[in-house]
C-alpha atoms as a PDB file:
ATOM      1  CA  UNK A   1     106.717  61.366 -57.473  1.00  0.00           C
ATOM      2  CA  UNK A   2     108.383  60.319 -60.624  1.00  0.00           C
ATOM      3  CA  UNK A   3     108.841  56.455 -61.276  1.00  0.00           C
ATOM      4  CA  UNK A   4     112.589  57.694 -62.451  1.00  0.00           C
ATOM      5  CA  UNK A   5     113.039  60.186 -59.358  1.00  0.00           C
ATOM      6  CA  UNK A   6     115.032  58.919 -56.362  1.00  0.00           C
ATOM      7  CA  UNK A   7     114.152  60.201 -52.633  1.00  0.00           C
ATOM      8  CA  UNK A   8     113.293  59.607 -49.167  1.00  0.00           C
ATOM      9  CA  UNK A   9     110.442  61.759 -48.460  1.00  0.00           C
ATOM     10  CA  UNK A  10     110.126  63.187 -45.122  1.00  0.00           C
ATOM     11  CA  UNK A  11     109.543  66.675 -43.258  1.00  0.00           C
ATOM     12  CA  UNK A  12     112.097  69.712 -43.580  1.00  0.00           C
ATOM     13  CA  UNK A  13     114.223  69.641 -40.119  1.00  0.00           C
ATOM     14  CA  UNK A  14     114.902  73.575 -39.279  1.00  0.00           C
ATOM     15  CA  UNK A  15     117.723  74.549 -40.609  1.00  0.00           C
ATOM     16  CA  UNK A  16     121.170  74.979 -38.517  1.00  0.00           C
ATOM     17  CA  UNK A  17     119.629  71.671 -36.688  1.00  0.00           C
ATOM     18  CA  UNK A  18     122.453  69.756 -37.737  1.00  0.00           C
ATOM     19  CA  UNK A  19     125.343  69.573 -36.013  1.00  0.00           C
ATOM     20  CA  UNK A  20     127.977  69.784 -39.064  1.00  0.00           C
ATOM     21  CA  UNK A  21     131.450  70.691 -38.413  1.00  0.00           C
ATOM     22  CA  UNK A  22     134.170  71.281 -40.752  1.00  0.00           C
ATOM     23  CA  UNK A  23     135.326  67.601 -42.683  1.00  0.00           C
ATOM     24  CA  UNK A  24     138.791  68.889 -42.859  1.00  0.00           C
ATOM     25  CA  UNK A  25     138.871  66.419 -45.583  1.00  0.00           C
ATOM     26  CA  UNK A  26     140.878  67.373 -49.043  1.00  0.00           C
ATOM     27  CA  UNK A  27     138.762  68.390 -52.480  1.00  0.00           C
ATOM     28  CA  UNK A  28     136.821  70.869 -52.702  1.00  0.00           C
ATOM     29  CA  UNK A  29     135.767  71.553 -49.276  1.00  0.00           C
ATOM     30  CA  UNK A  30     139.151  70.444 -47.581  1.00  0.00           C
ATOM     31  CA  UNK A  31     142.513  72.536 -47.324  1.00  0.00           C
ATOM     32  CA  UNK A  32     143.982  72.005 -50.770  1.00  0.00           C
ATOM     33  CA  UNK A  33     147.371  70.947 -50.423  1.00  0.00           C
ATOM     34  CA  UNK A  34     148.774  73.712 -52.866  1.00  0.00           C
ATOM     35  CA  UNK A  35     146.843  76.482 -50.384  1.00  0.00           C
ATOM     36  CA  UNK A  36     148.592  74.761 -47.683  1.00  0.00           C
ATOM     37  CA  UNK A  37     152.274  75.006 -48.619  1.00  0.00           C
ATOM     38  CA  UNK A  38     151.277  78.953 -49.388  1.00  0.00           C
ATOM     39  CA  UNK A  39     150.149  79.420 -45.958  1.00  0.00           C
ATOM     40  CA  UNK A  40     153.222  77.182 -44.907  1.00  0.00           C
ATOM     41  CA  UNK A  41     155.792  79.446 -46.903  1.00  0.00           C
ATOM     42  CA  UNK A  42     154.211  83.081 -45.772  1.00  0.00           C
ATOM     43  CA  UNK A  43     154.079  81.437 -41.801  1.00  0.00           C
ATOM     44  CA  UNK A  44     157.948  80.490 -42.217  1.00  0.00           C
ATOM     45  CA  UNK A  45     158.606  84.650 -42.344  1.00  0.00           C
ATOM     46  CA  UNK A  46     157.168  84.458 -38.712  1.00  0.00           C
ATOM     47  CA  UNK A  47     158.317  81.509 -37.434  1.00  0.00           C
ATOM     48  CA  UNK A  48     161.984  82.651 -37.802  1.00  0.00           C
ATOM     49  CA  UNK A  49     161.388  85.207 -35.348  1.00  0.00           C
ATOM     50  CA  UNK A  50     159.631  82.289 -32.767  1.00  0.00           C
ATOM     51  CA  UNK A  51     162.297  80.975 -29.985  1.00  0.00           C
ATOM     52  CA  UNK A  52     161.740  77.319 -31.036  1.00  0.00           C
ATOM     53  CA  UNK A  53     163.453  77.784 -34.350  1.00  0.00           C
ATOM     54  CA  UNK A  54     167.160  77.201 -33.704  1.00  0.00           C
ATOM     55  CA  UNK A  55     168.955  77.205 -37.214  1.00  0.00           C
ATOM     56  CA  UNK A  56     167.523  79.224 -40.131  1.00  0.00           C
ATOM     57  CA  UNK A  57     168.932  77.068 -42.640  1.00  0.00           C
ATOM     58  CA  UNK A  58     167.538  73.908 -41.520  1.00  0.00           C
ATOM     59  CA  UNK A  59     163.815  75.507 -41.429  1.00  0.00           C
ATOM     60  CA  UNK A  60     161.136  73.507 -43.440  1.00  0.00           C
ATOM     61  CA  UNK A  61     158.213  75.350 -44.083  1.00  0.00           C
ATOM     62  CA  UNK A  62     155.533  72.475 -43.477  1.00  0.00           C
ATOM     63  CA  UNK A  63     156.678  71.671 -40.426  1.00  0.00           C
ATOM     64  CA  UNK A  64     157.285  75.293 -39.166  1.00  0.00           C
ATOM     65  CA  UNK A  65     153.906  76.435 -40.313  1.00  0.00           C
ATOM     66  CA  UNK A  66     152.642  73.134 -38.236  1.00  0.00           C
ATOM     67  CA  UNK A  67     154.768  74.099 -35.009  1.00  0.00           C
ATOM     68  CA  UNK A  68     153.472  77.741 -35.811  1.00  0.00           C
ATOM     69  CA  UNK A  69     149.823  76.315 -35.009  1.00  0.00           C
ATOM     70  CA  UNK A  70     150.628  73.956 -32.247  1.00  0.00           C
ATOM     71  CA  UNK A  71     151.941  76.920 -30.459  1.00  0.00           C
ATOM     72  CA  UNK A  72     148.962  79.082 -31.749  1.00  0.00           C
ATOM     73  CA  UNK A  73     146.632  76.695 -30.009  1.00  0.00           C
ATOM     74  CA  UNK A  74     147.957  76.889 -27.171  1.00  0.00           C
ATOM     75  CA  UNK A  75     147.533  80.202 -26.888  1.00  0.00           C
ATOM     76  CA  UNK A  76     144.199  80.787 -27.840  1.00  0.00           C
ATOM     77  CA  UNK A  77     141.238  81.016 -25.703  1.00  0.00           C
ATOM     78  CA  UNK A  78     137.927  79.062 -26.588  1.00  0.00           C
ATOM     79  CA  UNK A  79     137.211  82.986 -28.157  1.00  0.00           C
ATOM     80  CA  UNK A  80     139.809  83.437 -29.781  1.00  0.00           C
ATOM     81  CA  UNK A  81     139.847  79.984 -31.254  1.00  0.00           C
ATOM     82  CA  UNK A  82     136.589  80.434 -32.431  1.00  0.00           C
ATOM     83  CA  UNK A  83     137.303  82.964 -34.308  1.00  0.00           C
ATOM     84  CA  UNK A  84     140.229  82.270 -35.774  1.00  0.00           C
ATOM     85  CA  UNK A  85     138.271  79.339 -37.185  1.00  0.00           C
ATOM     86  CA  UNK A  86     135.666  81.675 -38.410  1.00  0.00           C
ATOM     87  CA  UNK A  87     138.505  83.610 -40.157  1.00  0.00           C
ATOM     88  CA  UNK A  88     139.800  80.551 -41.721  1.00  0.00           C
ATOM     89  CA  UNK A  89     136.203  79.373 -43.452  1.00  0.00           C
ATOM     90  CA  UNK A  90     135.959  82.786 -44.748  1.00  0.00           C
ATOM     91  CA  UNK A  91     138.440  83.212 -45.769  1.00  0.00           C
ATOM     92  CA  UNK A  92     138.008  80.164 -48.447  1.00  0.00           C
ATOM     93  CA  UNK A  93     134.548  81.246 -49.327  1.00  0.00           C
ATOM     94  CA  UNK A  94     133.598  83.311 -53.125  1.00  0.00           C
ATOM     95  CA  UNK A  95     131.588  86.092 -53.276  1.00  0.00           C
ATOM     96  CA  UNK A  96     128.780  83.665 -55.241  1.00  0.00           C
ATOM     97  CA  UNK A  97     128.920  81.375 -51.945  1.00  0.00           C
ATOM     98  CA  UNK A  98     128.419  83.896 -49.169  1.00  0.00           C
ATOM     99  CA  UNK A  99     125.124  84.740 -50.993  1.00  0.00           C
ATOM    100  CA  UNK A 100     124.144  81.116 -50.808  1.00  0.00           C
ATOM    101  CA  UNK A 101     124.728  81.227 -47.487  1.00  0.00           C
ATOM    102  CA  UNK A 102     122.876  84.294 -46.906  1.00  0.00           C
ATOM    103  CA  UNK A 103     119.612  82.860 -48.476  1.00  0.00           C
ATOM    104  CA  UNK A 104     119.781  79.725 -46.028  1.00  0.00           C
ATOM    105  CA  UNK A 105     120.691  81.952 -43.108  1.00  0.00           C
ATOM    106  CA  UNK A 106     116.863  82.680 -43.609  1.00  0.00           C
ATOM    107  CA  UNK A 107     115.741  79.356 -42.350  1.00  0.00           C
ATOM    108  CA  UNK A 108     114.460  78.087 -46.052  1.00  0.00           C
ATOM    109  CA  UNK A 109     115.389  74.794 -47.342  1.00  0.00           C
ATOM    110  CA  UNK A 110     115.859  74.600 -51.114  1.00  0.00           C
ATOM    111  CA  UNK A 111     115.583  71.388 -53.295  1.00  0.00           C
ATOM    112  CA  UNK A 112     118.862  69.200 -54.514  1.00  0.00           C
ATOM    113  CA  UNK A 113     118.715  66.607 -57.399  1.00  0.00           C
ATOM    114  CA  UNK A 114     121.714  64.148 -58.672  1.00  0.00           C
ATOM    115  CA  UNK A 115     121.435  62.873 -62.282  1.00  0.00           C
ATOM    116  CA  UNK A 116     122.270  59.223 -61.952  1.00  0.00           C
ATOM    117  CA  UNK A 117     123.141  56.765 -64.341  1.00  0.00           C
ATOM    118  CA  UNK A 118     123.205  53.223 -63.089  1.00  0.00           C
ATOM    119  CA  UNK A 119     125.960  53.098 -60.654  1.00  0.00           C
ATOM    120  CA  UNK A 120     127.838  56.865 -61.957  1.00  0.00           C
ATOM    121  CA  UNK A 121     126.534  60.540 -60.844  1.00  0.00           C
ATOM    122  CA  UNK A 122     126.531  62.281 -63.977  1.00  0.00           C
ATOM    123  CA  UNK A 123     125.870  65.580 -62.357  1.00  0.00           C
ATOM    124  CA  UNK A 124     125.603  66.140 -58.122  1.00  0.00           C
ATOM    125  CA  UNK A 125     123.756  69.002 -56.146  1.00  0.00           C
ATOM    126  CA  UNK A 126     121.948  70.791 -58.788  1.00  0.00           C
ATOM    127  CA  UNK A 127     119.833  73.082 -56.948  1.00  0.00           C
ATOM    128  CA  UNK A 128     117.022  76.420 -57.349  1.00  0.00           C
ATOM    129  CA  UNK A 129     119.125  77.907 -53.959  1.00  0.00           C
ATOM    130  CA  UNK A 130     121.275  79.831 -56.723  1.00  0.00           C
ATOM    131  CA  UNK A 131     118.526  81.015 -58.574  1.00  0.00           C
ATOM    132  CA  UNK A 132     116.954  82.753 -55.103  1.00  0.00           C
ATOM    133  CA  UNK A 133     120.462  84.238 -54.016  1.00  0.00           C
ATOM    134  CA  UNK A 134     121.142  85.431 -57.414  1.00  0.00           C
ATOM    135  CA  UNK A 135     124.807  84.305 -57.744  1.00  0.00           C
ATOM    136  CA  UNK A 136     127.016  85.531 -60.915  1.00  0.00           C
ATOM    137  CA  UNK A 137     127.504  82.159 -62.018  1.00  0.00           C
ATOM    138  CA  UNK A 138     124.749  79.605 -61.447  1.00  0.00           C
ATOM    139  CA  UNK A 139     126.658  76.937 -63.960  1.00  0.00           C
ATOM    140  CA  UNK A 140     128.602  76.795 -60.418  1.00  0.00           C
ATOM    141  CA  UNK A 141     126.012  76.748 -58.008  1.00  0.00           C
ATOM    142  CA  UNK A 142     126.737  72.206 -58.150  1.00  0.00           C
ATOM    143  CA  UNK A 143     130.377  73.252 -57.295  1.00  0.00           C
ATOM    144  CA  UNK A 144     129.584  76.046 -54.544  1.00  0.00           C
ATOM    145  CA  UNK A 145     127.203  73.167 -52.589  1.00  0.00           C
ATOM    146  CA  UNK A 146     129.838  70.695 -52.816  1.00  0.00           C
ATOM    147  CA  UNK A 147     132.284  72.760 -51.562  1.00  0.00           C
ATOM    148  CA  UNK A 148     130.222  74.531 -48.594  1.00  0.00           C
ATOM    149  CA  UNK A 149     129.497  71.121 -48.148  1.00  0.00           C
ATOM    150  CA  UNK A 150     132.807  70.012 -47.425  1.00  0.00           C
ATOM    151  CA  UNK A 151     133.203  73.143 -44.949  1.00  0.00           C
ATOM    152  CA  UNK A 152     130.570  71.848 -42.815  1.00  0.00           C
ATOM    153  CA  UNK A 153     128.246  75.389 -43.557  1.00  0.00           C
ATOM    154  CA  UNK A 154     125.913  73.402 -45.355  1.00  0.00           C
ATOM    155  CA  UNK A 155     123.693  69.787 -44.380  1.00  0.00           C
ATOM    156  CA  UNK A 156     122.764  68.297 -48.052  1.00  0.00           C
ATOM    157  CA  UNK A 157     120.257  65.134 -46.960  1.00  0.00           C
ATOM    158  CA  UNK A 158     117.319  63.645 -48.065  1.00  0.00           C
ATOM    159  CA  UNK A 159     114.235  64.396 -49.896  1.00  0.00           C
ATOM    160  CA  UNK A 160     111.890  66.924 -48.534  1.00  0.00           C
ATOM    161  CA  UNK A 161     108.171  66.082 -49.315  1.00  0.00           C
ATOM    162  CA  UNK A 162     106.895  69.743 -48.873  1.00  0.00           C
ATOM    163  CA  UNK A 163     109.069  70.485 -51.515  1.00  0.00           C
ATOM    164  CA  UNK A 164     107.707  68.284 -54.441  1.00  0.00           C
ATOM    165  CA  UNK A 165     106.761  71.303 -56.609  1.00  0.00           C
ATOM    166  CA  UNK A 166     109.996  72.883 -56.486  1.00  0.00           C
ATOM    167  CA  UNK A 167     111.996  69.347 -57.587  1.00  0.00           C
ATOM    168  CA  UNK A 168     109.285  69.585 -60.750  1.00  0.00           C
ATOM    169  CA  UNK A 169     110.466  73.158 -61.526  1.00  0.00           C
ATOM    170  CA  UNK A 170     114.177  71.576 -61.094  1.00  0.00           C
ATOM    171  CA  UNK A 171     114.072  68.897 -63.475  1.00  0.00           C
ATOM    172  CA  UNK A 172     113.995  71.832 -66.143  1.00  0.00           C
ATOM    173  CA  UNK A 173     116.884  73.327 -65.311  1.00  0.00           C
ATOM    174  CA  UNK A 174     119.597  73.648 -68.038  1.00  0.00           C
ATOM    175  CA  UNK A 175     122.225  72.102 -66.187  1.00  0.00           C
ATOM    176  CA  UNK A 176     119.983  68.868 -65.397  1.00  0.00           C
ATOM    177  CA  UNK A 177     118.219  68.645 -68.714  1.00  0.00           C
ATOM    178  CA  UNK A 178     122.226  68.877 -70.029  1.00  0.00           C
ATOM    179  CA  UNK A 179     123.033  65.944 -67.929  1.00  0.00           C
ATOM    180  CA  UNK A 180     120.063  63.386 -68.580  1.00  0.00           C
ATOM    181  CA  UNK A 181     120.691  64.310 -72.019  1.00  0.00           C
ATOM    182  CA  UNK A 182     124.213  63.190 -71.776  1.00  0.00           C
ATOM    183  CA  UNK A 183     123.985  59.830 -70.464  1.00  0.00           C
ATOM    184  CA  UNK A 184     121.065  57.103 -70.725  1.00  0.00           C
ATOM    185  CA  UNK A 185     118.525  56.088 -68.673  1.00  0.00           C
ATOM    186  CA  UNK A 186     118.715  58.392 -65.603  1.00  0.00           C
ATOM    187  CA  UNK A 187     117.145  58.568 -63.063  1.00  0.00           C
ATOM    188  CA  UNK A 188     117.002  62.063 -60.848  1.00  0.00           C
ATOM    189  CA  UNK A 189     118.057  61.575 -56.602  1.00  0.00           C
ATOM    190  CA  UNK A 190     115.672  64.159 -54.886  1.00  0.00           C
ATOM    191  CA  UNK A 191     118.277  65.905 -51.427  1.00  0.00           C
ATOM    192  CA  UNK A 192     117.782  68.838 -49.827  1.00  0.00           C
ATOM    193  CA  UNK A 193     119.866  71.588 -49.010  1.00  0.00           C
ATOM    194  CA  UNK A 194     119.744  73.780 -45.446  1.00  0.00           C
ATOM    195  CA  UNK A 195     121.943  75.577 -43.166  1.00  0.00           C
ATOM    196  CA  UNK A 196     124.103  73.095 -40.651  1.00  0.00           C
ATOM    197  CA  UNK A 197     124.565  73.941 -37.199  1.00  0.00           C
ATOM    198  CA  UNK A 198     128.100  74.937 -37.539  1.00  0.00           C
ATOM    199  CA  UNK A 199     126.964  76.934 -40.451  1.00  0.00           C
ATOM    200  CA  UNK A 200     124.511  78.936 -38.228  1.00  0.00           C
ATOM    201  CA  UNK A 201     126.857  79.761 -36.000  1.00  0.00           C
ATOM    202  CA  UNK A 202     129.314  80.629 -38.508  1.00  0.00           C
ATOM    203  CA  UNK A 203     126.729  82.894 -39.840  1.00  0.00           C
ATOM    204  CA  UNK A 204     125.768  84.744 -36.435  1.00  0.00           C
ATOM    205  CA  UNK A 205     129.237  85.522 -36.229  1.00  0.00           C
ATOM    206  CA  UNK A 206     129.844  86.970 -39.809  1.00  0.00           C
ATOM    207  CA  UNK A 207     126.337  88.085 -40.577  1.00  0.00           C
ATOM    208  CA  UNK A 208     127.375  91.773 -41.445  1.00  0.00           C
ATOM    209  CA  UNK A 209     123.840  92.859 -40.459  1.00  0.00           C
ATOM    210  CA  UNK A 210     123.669  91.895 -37.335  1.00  0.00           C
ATOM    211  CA  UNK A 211     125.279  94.182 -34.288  1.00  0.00           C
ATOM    212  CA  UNK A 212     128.065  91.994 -32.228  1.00  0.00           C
ATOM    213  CA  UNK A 213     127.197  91.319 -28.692  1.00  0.00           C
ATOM    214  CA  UNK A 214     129.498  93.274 -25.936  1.00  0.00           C
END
């Protein structure tokens, strides 16, 4: 290794080994708030209609579209549940992610590097896994990690020692050359990136290959 790379080398876990879950945290993996006064406003339509709103002038959407789900819940079966969180992560994935997601449904992990100045990340999760899925715009493919990350789909960890010649190849990509040219002294953070648990089963539920079991 590289006297300026980063990383804690050890073996490649299988992928979907994690146990990730959703973070349900905001940026760009959690529920932005301006997505969730949309889905607040288009849930007040059908809350009027539910027996626990009593005065139509007094309805505010954020807590209606909150009562709307409390009452969902309860409801829904473990099924049903499950799919309705299925739904949900879909529905906040791009067309560039899905194919990211499609190349670690394979089982493959792909190499992650940070550019890191001192104490400041000048660029996080560059990565070859857009190159292999062949996404429309790999200037993204930083972005489309973080935010798969924050869904849970995704486990980005440490460095992966059976992957050394692939983090060589990285350090030339445009985007990383871009950032150590940008800032001084850097030094590159070796992660990997693989399928979480929760994004396996996300993906045997959606994989549009695969039959659904009756």
């Amino acid at each position: 290794m590289s006297g300026e790379d980063e990383g804690d080398l050890g073996a490649c876990p299988q992928a979907g080994s994690g146990g990730g879950t959703p973070s349900g945290q905001g940026g760009p993996g959690g529920r932005a708030p301006g997505g969730l006064v949309r889905r607040a406003a288009r849930l007040v339509g059908s809350s009027l209609t539910r027996p626990f709103v009593t005065d139509v002038t007094e309805v505010d959407p954020l807590r209606a579209a909150m009562k709307e789900l409390l009452v969902t819940s309860a409801e829904f079966d473990p099924e049903r549940a499950r799919e309705d969180l299925h739904a949900t992560v879909l529905s906040r994935l791009t067309p560039d992610e899905a194919r990211i997601l499609s190349v670690l449904a394979t089982g493959t992990a792909f190499p992650v590097v940070d550019v890191v100045a001192g104490d400041r990340v000048v660029l996080r999760n560059a990565s070859t896994v857009g190159e292999s899925a062949g996404v429309t715009l790999p200037d993204e493919v930083p972005s489309y990690l973080g935010r798969l990350d924050g869904l849970g789909l995704v486990d980005i960890d440490g460095e992966c020692a059976e992957l050394g010649p692939q983090y060589e190849i990285l350090r030339t990509d445009p985007l990383v050359r871009a950032a150590r040219a940008a800032a001084k002294r850097t030094k590159l953070r070796r992660r990997t990136v693989r399928l979480s648990g929760f994004g396996a089963r996300f993906w045997a539920a959606c994989n549009p290959d695969a039959t659904r079991a009756r």
